[in-house]
C-alpha atoms as a PDB file:
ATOM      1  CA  UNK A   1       0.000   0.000   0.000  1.00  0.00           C
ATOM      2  CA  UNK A   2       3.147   2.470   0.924  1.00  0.00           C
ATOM      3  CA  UNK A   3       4.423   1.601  -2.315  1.00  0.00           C
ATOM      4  CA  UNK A   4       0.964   2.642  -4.227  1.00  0.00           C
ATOM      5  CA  UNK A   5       1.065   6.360  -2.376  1.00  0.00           C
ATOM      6  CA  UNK A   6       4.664   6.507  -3.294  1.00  0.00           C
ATOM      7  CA  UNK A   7       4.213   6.240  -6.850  1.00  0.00           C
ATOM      8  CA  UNK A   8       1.240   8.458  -7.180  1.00  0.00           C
ATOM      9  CA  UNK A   9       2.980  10.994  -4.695  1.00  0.00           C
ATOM     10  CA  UNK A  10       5.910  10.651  -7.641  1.00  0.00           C
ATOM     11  CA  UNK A  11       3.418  11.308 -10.075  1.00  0.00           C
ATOM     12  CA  UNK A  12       1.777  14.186  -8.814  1.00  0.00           C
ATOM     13  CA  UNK A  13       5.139  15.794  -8.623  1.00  0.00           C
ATOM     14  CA  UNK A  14       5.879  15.539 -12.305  1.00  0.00           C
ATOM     15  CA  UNK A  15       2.936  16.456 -13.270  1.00  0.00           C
ATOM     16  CA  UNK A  16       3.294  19.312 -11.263  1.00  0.00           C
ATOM     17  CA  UNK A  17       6.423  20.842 -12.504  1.00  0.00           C
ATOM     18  CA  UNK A  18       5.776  19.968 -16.126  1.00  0.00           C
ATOM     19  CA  UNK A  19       2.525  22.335 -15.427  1.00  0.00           C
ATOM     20  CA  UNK A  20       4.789  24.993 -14.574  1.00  0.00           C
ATOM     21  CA  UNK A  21       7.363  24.865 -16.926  1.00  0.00           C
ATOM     22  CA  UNK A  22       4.353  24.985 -19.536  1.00  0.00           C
ATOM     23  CA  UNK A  23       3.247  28.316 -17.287  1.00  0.00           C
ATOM     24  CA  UNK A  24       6.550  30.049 -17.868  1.00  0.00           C
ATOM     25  CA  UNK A  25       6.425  32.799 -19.972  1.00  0.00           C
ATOM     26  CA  UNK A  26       9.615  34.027 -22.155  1.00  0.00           C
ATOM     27  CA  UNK A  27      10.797  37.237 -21.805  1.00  0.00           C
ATOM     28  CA  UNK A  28       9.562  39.243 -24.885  1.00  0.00           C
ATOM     29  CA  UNK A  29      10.326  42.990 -25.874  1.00  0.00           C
ATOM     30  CA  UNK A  30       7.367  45.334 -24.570  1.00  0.00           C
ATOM     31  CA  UNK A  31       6.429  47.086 -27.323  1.00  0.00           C
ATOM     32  CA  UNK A  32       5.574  49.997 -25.233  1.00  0.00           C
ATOM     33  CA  UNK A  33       9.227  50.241 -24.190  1.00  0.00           C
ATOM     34  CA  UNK A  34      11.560  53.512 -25.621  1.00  0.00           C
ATOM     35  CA  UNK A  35      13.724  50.684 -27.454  1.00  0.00           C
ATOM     36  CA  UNK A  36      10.756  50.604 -30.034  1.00  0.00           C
ATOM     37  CA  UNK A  37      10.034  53.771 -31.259  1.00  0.00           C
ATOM     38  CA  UNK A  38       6.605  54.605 -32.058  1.00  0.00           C
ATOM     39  CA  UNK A  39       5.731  57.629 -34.473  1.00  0.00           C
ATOM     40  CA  UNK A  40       2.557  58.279 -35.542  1.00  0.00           C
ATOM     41  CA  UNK A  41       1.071  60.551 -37.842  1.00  0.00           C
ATOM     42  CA  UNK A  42      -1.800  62.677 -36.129  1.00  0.00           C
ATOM     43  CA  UNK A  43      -4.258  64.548 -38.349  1.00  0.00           C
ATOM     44  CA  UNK A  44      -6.799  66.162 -36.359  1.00  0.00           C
ATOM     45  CA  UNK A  45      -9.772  67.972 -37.730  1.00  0.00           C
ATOM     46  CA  UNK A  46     -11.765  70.998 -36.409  1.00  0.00           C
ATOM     47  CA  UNK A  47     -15.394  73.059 -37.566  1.00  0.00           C
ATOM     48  CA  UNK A  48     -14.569  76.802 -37.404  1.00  0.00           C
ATOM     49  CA  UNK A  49     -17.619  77.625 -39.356  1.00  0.00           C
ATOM     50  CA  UNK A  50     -17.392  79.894 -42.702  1.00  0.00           C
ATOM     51  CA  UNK A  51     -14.652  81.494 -42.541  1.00  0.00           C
ATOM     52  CA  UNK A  52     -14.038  83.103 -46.124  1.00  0.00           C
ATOM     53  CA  UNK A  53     -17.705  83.948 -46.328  1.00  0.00           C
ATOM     54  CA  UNK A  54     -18.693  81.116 -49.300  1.00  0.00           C
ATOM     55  CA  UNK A  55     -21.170  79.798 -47.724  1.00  0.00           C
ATOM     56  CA  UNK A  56     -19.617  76.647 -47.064  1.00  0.00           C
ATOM     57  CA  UNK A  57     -18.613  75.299 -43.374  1.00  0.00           C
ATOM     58  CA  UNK A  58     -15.003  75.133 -42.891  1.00  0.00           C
ATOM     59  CA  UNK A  59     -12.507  73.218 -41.536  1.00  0.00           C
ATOM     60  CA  UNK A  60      -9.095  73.477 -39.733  1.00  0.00           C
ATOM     61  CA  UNK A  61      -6.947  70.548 -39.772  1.00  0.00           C
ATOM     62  CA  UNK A  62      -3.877  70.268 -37.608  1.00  0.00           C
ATOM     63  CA  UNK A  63      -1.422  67.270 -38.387  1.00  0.00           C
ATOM     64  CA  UNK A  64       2.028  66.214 -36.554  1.00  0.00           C
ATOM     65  CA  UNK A  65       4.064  63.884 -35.904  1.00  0.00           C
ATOM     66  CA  UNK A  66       3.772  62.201 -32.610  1.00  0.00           C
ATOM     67  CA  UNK A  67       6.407  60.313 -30.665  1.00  0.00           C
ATOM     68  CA  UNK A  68       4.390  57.699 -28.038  1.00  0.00           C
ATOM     69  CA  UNK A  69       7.356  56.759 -26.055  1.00  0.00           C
ATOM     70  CA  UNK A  70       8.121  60.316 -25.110  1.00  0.00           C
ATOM     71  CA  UNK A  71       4.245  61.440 -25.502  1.00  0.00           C
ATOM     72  CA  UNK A  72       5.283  64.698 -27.292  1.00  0.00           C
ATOM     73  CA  UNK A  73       5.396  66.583 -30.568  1.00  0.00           C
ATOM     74  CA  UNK A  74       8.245  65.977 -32.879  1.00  0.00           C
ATOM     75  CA  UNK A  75       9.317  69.015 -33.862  1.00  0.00           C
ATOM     76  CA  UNK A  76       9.375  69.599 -38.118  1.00  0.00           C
ATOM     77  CA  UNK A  77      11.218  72.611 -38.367  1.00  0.00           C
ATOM     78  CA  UNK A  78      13.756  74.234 -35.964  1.00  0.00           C
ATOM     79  CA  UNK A  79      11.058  76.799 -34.398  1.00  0.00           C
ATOM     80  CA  UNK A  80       8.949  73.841 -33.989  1.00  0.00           C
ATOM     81  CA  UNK A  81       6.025  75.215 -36.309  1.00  0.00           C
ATOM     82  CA  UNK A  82       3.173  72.960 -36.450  1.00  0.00           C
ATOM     83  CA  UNK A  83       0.751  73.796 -39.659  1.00  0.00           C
ATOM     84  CA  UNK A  84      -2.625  74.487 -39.459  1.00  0.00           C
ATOM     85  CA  UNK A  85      -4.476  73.518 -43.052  1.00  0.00           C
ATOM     86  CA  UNK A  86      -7.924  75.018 -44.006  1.00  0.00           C
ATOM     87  CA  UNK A  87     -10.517  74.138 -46.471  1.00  0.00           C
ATOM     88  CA  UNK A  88      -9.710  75.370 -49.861  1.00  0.00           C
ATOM     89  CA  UNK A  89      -9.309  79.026 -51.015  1.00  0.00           C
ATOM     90  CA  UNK A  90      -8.019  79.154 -47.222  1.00  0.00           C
ATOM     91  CA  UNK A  91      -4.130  80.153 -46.691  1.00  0.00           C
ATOM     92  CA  UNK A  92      -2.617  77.699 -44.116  1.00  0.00           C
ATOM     93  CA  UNK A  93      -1.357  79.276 -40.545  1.00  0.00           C
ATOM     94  CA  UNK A  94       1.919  77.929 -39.048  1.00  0.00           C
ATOM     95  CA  UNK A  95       2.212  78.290 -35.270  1.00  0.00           C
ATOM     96  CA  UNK A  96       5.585  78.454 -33.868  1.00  0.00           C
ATOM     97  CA  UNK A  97       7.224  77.101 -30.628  1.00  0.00           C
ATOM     98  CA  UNK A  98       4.116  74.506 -30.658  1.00  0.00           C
ATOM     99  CA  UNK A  99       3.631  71.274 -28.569  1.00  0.00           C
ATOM    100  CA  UNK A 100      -0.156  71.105 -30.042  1.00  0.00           C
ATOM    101  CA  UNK A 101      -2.892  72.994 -31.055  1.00  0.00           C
ATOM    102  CA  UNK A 102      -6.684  72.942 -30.536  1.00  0.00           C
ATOM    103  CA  UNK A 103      -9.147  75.008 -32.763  1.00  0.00           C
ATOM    104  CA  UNK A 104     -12.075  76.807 -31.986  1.00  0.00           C
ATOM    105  CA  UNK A 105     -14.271  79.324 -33.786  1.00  0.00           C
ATOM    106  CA  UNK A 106     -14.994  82.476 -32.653  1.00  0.00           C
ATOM    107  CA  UNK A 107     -17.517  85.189 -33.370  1.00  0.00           C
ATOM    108  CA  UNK A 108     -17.006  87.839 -35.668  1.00  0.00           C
ATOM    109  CA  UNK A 109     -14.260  89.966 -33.449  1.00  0.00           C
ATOM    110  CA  UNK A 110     -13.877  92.604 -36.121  1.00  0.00           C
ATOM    111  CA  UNK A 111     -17.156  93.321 -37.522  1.00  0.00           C
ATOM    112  CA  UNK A 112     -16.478  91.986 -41.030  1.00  0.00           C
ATOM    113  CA  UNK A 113     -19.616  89.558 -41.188  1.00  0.00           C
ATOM    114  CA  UNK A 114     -17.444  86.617 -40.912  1.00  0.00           C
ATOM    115  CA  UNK A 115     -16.227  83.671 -38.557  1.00  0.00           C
ATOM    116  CA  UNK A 116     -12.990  84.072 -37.038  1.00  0.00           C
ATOM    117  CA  UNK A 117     -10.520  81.788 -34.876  1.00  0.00           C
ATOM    118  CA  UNK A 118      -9.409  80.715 -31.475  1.00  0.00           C
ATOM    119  CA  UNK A 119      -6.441  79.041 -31.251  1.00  0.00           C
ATOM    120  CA  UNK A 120      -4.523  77.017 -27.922  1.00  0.00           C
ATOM    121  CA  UNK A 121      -0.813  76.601 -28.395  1.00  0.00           C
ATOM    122  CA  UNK A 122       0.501  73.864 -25.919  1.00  0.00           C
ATOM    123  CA  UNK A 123       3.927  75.152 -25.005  1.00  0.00           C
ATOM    124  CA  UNK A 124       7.040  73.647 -23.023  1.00  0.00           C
ATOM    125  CA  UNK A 125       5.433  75.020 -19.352  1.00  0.00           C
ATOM    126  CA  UNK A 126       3.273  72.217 -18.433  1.00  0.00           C
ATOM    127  CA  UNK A 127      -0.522  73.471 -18.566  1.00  0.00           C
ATOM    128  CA  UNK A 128       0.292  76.684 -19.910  1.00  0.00           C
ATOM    129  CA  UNK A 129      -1.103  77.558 -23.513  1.00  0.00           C
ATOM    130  CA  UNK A 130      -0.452  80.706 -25.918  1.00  0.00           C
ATOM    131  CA  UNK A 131      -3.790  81.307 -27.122  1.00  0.00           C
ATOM    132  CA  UNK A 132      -3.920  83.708 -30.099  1.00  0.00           C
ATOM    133  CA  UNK A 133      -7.029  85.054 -31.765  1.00  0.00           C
ATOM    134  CA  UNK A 134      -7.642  85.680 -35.600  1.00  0.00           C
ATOM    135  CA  UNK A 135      -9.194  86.827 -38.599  1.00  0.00           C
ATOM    136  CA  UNK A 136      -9.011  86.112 -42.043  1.00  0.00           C
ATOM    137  CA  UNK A 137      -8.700  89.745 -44.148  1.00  0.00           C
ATOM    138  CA  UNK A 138      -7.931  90.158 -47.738  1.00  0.00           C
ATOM    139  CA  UNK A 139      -6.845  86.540 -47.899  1.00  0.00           C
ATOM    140  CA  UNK A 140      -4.406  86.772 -45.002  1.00  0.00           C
ATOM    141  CA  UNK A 141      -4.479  85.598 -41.339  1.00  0.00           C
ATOM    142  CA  UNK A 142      -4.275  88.658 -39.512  1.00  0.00           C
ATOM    143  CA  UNK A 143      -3.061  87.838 -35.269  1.00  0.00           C
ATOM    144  CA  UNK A 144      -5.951  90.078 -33.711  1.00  0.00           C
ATOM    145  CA  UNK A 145      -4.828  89.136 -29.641  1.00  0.00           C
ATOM    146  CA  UNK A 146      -2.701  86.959 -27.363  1.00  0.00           C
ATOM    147  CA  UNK A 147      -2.293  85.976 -23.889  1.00  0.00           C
ATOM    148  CA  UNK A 148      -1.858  82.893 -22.149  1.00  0.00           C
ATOM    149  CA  UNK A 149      -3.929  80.805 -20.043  1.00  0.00           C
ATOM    150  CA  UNK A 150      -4.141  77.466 -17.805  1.00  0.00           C
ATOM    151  CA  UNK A 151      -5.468  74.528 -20.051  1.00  0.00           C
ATOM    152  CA  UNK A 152      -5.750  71.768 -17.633  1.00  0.00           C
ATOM    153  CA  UNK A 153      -9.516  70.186 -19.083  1.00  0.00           C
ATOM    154  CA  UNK A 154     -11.690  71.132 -22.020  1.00  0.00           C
ATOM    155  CA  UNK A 155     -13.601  73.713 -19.696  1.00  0.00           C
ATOM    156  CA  UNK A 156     -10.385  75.633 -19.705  1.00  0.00           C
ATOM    157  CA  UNK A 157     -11.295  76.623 -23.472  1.00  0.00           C
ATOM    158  CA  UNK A 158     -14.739  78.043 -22.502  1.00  0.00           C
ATOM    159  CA  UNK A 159     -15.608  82.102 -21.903  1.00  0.00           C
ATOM    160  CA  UNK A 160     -12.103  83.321 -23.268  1.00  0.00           C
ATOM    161  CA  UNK A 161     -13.783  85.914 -25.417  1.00  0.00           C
ATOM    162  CA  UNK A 162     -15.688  88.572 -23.290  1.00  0.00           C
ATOM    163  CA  UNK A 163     -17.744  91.642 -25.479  1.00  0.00           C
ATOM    164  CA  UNK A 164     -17.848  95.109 -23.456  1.00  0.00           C
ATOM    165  CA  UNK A 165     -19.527  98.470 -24.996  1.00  0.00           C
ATOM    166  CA  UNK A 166     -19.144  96.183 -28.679  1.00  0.00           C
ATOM    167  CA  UNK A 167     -15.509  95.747 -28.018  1.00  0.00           C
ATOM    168  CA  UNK A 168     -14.640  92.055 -27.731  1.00  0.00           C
ATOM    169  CA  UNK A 169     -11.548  91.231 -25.069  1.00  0.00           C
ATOM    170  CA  UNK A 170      -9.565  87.971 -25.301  1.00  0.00           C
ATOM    171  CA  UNK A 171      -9.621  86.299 -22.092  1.00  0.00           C
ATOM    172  CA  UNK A 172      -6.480  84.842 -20.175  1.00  0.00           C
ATOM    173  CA  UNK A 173      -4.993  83.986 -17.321  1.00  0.00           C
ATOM    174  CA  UNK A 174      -1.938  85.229 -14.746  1.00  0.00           C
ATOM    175  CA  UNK A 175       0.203  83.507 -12.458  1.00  0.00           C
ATOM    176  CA  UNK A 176       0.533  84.983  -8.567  1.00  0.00           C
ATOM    177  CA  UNK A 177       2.392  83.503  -5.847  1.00  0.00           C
ATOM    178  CA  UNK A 178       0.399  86.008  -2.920  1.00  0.00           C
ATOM    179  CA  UNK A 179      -2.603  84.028  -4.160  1.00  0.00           C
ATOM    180  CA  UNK A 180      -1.272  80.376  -4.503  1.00  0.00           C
ATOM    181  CA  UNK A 181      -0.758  80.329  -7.935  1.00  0.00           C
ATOM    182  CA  UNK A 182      -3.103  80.605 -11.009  1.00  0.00           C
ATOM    183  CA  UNK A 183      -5.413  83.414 -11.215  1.00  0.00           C
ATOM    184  CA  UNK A 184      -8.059  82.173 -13.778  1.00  0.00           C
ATOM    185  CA  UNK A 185      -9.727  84.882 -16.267  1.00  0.00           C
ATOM    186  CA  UNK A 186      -7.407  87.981 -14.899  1.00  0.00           C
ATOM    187  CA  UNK A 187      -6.300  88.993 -17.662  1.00  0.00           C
ATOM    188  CA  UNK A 188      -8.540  91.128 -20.910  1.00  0.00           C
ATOM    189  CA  UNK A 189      -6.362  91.569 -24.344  1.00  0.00           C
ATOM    190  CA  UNK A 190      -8.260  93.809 -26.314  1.00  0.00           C
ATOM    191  CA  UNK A 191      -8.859  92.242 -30.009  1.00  0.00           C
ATOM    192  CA  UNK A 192      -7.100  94.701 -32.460  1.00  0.00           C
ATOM    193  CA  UNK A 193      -5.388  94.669 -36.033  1.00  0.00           C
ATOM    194  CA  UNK A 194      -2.621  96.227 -34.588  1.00  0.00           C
ATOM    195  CA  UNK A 195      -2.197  92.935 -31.976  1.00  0.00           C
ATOM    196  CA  UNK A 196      -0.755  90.908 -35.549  1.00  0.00           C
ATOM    197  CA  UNK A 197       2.232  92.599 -35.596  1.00  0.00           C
ATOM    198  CA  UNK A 198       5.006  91.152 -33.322  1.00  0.00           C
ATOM    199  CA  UNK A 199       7.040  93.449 -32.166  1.00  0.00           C
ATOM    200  CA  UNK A 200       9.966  91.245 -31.502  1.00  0.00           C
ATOM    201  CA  UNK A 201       9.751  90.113 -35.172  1.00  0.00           C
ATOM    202  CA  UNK A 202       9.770  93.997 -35.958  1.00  0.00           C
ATOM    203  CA  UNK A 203      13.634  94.802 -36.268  1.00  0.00           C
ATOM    204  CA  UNK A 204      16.157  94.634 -39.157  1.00  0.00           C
ATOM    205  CA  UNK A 205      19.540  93.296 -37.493  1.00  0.00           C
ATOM    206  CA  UNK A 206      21.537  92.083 -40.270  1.00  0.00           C
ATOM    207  CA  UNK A 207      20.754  94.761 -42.262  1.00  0.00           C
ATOM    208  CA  UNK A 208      19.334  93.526 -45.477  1.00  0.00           C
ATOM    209  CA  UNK A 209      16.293  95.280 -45.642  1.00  0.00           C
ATOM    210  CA  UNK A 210      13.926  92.203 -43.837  1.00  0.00           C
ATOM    211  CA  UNK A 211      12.448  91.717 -40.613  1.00  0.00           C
ATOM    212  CA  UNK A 212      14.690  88.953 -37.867  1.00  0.00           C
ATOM    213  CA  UNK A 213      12.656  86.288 -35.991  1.00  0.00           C
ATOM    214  CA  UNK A 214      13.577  87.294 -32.488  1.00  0.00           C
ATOM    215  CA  UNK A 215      11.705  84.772 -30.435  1.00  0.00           C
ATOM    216  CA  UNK A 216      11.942  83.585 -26.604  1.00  0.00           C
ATOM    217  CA  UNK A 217      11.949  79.970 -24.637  1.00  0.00           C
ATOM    218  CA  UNK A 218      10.430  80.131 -21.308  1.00  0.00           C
ATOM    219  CA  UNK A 219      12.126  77.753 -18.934  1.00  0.00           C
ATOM    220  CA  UNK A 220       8.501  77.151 -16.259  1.00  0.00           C
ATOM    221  CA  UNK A 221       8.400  78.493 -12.850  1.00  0.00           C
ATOM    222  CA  UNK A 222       6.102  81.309 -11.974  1.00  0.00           C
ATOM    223  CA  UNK A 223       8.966  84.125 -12.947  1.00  0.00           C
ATOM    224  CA  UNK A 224      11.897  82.684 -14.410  1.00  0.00           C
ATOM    225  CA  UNK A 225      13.018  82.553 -17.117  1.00  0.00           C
ATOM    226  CA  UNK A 226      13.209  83.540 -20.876  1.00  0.00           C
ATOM    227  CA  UNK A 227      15.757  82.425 -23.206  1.00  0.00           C
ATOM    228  CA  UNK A 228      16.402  84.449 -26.664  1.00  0.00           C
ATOM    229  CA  UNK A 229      16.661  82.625 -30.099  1.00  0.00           C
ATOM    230  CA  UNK A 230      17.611  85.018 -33.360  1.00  0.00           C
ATOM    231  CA  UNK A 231      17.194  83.698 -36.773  1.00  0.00           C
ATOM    232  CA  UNK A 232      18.480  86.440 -39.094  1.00  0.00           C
ATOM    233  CA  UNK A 233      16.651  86.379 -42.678  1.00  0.00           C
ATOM    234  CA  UNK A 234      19.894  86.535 -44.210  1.00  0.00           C
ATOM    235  CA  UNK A 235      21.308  83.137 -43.738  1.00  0.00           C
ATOM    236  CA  UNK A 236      18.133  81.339 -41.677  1.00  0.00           C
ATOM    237  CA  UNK A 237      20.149  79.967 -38.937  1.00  0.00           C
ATOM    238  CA  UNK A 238      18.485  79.629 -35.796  1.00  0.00           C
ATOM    239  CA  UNK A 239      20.813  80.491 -33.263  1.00  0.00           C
ATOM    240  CA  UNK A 240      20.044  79.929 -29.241  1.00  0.00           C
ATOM    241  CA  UNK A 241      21.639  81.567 -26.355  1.00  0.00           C
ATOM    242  CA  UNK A 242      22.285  79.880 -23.093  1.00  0.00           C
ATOM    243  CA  UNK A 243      21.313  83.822 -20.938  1.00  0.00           C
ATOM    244  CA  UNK A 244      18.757  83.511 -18.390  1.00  0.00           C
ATOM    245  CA  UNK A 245      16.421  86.796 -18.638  1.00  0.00           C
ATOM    246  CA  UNK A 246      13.845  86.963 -15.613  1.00  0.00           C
ATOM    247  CA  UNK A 247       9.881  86.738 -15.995  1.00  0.00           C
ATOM    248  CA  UNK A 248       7.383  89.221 -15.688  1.00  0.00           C
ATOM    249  CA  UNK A 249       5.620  89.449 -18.950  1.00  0.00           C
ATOM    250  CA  UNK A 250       1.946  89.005 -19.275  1.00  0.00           C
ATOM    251  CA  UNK A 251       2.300  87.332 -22.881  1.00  0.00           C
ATOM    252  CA  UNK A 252       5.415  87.342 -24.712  1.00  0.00           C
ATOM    253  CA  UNK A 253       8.487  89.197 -24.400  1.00  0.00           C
ATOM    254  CA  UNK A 254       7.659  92.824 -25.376  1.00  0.00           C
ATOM    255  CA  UNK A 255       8.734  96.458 -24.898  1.00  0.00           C
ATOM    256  CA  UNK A 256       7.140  97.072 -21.654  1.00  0.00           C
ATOM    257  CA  UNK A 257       9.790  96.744 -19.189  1.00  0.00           C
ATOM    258  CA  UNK A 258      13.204  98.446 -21.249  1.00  0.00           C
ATOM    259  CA  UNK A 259      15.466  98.443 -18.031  1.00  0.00           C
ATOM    260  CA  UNK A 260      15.029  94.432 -18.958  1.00  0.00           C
ATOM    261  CA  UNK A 261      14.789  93.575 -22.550  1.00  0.00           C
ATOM    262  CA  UNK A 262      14.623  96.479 -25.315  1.00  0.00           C
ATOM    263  CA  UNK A 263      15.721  96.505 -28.693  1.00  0.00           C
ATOM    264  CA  UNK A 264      16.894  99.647 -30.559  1.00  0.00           C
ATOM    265  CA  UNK A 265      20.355 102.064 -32.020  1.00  0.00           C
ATOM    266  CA  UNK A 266      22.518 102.668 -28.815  1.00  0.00           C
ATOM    267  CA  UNK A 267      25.997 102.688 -31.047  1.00  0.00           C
ATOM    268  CA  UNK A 268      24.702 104.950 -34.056  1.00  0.00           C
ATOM    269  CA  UNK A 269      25.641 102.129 -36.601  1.00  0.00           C
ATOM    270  CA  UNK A 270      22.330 102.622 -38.468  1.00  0.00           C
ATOM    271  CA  UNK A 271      21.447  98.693 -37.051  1.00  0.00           C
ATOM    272  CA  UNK A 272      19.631  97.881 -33.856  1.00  0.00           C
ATOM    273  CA  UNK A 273      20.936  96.195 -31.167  1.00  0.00           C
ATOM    274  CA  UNK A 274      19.515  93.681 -28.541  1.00  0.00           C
ATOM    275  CA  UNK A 275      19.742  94.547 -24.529  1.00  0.00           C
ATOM    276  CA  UNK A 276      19.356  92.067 -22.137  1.00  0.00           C
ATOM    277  CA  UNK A 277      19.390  92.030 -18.828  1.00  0.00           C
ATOM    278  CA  UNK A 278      20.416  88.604 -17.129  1.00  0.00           C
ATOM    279  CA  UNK A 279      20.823  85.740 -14.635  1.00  0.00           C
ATOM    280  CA  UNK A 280      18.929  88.024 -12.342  1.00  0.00           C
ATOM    281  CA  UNK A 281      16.020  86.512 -10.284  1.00  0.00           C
ATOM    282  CA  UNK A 282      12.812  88.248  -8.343  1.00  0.00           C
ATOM    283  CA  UNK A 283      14.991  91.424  -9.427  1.00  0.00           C
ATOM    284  CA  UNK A 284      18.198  90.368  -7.897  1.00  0.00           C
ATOM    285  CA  UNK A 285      20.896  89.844  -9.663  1.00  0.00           C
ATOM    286  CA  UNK A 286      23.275  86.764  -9.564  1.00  0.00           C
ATOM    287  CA  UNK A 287      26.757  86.094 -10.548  1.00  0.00           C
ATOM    288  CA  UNK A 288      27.449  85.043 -14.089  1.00  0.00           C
ATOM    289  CA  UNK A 289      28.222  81.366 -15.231  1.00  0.00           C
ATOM    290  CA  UNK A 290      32.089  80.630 -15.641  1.00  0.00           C
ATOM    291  CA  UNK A 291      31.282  79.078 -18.897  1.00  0.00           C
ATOM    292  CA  UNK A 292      28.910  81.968 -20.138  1.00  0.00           C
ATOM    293  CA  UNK A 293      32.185  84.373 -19.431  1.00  0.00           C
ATOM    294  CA  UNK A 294      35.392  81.845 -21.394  1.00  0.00           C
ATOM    295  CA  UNK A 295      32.407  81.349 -24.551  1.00  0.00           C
ATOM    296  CA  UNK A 296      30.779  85.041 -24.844  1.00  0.00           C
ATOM    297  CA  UNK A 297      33.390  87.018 -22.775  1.00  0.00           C
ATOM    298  CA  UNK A 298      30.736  88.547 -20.545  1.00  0.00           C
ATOM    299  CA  UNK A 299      31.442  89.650 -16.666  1.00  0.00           C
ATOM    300  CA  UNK A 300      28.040  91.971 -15.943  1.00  0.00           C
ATOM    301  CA  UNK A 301      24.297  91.301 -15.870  1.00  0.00           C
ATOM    302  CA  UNK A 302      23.484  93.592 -18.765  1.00  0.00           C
ATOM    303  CA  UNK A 303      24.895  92.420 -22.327  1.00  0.00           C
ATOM    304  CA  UNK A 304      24.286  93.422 -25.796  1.00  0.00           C
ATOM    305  CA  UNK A 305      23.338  90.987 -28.953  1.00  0.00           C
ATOM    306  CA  UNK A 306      24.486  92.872 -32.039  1.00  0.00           C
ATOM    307  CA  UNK A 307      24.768  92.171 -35.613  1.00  0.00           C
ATOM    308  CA  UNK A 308      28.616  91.864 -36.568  1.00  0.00           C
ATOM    309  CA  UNK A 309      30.688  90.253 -39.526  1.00  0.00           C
ATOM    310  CA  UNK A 310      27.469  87.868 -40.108  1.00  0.00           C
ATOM    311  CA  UNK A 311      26.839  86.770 -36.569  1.00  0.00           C
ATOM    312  CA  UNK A 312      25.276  87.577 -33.482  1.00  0.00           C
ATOM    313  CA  UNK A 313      28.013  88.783 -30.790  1.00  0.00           C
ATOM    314  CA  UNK A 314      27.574  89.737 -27.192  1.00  0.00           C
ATOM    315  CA  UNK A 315      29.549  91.973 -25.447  1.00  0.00           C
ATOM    316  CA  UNK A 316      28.913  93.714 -21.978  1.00  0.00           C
ATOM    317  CA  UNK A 317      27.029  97.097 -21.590  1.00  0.00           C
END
């Protein structure tokens, strides 16, 4: 009788582990893993209503590249444009420094009996979006506002146009430490013509008679900090500096504080230069980077970009 249990005992056993050597899985390559790449084309498509007045609904399509391991944008061009493509007879809009972009349409902002745009830019702060408004005049996509807001769920996109006495006001939002952070609908750009023209991408530096792209990266936090990239129409090179400029600015870099960032003829050499004031944070300034003084030759907070035998230099002011 021993001998009966002892066999079946033996049995059981081998049946046993041959059961689990058939449970063993082999390892196998996760194909959600960053050693397999995975690109795919996104072509997203938006109603913004009749735009060029034909009578015919319209509609925005916005189409990237997107990388799934990383879960961003892959940038086409150096400025990271992403295109914006419209029904036909409509000229396309490209959107620099651009993680994204959603669509809306908007009422008629500018009293020309026709449907106009919203637009939400993601950019490299987190939740933070550039949202631009515009119109479509004489066959060309004229920037009517900007500002930025706090896009954290679709209800973000909701009320950011605002009409007062028949003026409409584009709707953002601000950023205040006193008051724990975001500060939702504080801020009212009025909707102008005049908004379309970028003053940044307003100045002649290399002197050949067309407008630089004069353009900032903002590194996050709720004041710090703006980096400057230049590409000069003459050769298209898109060159980036390193120099740490402080926050402050309600939408892009623009000529409201001088004493920080201005751009203008300090030498008399008929071509403007570029002053900056750096590495200075909360107003305070801070010493300057060992490496920033052997490669640019800089000792002080305030420098100059100038235009000089084809290049950018920087010198100290």
């Amino acid at each position: 009788m021993k001998t009966i249990f002892l066999l079946l005992a033996c049995c059981l056993i081998s049946c046993q582990q041959q059961s689990n050597k058939k449970s063993v899985t082999p390892d196998v390559p996760n194909p959600e893993t960053p050693s397999d790449t995975k690109i795919q084309y996104v072509s997203e498509k938006y109603p913004v209503g009749d735009i060029n007045h034909d009578n015919v609904k319209d509609t925005a399509t916005v189409s990237f590249d997107f990388n799934y391991n990383t879960q961003e944008v892959i940038c086409p061009t150096p400025n990271c444009a992403i295109n914006i493509n419209f029904s036909l007879g409509i000229p396309d809009l490209d959107i620099d420094q651009s993680l994204g972009i959603f669509v809306k349409p908007a009422p008629d902002l500018n009293n020309d009996n026709g449907n106009d745009i919203l637009l939400f830019s993601r950019t490299n702060e987190g939740s933070w979006n550039d949202i631009f408004a515009y119109t479509l005049s004489n066959g060309k996509w004229i920037e009517l506002a900007r500002t930025k807001c706090f896009f954290s769920d679709d209800a973000d996109a909701e009320h950011r146009i605002v009409k007062e006495k028949n003026q409409y006001f584009l709707v953002g939002d601000s950023w205040d430490d006193s008051k724990g952070g975001v500060v939702a609908r504080s801020v009212k750009v009025k909707m102008e013509p005049t908004a379309s023209v970028n003053w940044l991408e307003s100045f002649d530096l290399d002197g050949d008679g067309k407008s630089d792209k004069i353009y900032f990266d903002y590194t996050k936090g709720a004041h710090c900090c703006y980096k400057i990239n230049i590409t000069l129409s003459s050769d298209g090179k898109v060159r980036k500096f390193p120099f740490e400029m402080d926050g402050g600015y309600i939408a892009d870099v623009d000529d409201s504080q001088p004493e920080q960032f201005s751009i203008g003829n300090i030498d008399k050499d008929a071509l403007p230069e570029i002053t900056m004031r750096i590495q200075t944070y909360n107003g305070e300034a801070s010493p300057i980077p060992s490496a920033w003084k052997k490669q640019y030759g800089i000792t002080g907070n305030k420098i100059v970009l100038e235009y000089v035998g084809k290049e950018i230099r920087v010198r100290d002011y």
